[in-house]
Protein backbone atom coordinates (compact mmCIF):
# COMPACT_ATOMS: atom_id res chain seq x y z
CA UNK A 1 9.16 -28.36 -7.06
CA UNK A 2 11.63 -25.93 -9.13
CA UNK A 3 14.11 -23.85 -7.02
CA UNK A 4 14.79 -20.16 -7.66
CA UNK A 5 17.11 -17.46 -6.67
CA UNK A 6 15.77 -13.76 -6.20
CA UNK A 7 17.95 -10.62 -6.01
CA UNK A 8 17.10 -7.42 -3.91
CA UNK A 9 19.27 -4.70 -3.17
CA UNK A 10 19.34 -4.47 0.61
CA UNK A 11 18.83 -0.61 0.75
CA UNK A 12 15.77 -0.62 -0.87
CA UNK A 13 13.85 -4.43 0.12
CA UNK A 14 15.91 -6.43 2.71
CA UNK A 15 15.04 -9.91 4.13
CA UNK A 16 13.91 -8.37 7.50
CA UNK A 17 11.47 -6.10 5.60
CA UNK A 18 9.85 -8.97 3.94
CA UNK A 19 9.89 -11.12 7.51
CA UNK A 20 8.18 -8.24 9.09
CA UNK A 21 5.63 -7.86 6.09
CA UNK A 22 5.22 -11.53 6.08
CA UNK A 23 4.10 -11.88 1.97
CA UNK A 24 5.13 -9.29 -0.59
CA UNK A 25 4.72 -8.89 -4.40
CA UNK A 26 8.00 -8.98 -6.44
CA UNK A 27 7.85 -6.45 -8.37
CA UNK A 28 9.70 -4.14 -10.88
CA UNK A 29 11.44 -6.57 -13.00
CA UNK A 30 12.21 -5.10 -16.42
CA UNK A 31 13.97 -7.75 -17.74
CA UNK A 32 12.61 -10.52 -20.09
CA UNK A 33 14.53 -13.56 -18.96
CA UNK A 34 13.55 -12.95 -15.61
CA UNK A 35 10.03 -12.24 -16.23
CA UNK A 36 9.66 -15.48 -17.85
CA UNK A 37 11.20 -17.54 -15.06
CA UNK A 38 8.64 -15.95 -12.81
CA UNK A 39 6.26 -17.45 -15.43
CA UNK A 40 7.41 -20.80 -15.01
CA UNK A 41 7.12 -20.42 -11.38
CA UNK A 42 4.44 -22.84 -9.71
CA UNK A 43 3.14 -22.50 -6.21
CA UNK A 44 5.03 -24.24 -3.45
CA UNK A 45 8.07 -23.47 -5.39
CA UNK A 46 11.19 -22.25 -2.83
CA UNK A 47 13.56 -18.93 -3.74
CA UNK A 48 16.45 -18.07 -2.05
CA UNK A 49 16.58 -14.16 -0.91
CA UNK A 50 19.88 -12.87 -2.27
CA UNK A 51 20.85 -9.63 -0.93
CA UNK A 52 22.66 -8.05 -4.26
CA UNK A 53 25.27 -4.79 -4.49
CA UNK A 54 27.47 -4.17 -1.28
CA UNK A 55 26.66 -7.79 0.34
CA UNK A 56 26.25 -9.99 -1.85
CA UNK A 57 24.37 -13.23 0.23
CA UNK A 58 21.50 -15.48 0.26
CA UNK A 59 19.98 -14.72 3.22
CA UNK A 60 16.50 -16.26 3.17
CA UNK A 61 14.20 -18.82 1.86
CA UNK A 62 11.02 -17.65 0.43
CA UNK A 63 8.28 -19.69 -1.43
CA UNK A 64 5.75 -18.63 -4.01
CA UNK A 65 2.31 -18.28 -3.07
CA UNK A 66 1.11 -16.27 -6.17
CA UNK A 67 1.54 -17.33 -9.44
CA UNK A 68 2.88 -14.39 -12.06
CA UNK A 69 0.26 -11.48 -12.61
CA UNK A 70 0.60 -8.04 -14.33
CA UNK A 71 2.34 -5.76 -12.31
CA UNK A 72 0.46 -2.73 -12.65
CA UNK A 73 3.55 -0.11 -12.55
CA UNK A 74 4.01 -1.66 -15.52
CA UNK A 75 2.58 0.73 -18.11
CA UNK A 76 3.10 -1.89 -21.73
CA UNK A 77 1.58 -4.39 -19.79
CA UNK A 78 4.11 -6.98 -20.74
CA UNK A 79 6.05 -7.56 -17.14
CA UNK A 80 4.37 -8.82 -14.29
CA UNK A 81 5.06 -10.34 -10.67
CA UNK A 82 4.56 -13.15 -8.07
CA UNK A 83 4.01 -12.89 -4.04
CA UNK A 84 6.57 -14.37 -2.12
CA UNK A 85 6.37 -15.11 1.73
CA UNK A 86 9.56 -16.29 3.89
CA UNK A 87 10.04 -19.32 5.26
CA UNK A 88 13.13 -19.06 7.18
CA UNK A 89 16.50 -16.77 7.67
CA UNK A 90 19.80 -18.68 7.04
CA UNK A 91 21.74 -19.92 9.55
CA UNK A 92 24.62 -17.46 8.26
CA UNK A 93 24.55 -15.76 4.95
CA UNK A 94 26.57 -17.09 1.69
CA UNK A 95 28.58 -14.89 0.36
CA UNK A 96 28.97 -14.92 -3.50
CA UNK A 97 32.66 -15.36 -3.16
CA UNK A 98 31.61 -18.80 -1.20
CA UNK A 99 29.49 -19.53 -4.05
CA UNK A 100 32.17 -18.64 -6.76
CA UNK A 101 34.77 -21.04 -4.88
CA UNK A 102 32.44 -24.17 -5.15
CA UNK A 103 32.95 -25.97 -8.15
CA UNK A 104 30.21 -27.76 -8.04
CA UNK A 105 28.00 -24.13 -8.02
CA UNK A 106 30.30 -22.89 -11.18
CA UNK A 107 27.16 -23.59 -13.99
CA UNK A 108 24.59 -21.29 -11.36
CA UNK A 109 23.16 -18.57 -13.02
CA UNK A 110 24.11 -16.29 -10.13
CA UNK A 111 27.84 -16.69 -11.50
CA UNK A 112 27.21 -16.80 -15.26
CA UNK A 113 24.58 -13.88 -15.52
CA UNK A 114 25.14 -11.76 -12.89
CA UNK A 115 23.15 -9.04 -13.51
CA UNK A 116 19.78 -11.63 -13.88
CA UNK A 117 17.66 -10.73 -10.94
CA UNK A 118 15.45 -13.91 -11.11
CA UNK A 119 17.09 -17.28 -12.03
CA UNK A 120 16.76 -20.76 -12.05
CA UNK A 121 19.04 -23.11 -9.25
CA UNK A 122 19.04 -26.43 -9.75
CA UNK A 123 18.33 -29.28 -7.41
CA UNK A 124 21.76 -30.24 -6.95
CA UNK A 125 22.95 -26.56 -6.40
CA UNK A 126 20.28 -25.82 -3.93
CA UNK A 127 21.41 -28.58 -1.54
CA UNK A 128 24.83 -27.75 -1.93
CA UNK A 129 24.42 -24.47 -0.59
CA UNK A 130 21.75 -25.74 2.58
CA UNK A 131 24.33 -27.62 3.52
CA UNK A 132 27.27 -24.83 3.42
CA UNK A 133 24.96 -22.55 5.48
């Protein structure tokens, strides 16, 4: 199982919408690197929900239960999307400036490209930050 870490901005998709919707399709990514680690996405596969802009937290835990597909707002046809469902809220949210003050976290993608809105967190990483919630 691979480990992921999903941005939305709060304002426009939080956590609670996607508990309440129970499965949604992520959508709108415009941004190769990201597209392709939705590629390499397999089912099963767990994502932290990280609420981006003003708060700046995981919040969630999501898993994939799609595999990538076109996303049909997508008028060249080369981006696409997976469904995610949640599996569970945090206990409390980690802030990015918790993240940032954990060495061990300092190779994340989250801290060295910021602005990618679907990344990669290793095995190590993810328990590291189960634990600090």
């Amino acid at each position: 199982m691979a480990f992921w870490l999903m941005k939305s901005e709060p304002a426009v998709y939080p956590w609670s919408q996607l508990v309440k919707e129970g499965r949604t399709s992520w959508n709108g990514v415009r941004n190769y690197q990201a597209n392709n680690n939705m590629k390499a996405m397999k089912l099963g596969d767990e994502a932290f929900f990280y609420h981006s802009n003003d708060e700046r937290a995981i919040v969630g835990i999501m898993k994939i239960v799609k595999l990538w597909h076109p996303d049909p707002d997508d008028e060249t046809g080369r981006f696409g999307m997976v469904d995610v469902a949640p599996i569970r809220a945090l206990p409390r949210p980690i802030t990015l400036a918790e993240i940032k003050q954990e060495p061990q976290l300092r190779d994340m993608a989250l801290l060295r490209q910021s602005r990618l809105s679907v990344s990669e967190v290793g095995a190590e990483c993810w328990q590291i930050i189960l634990e600090t919630s």
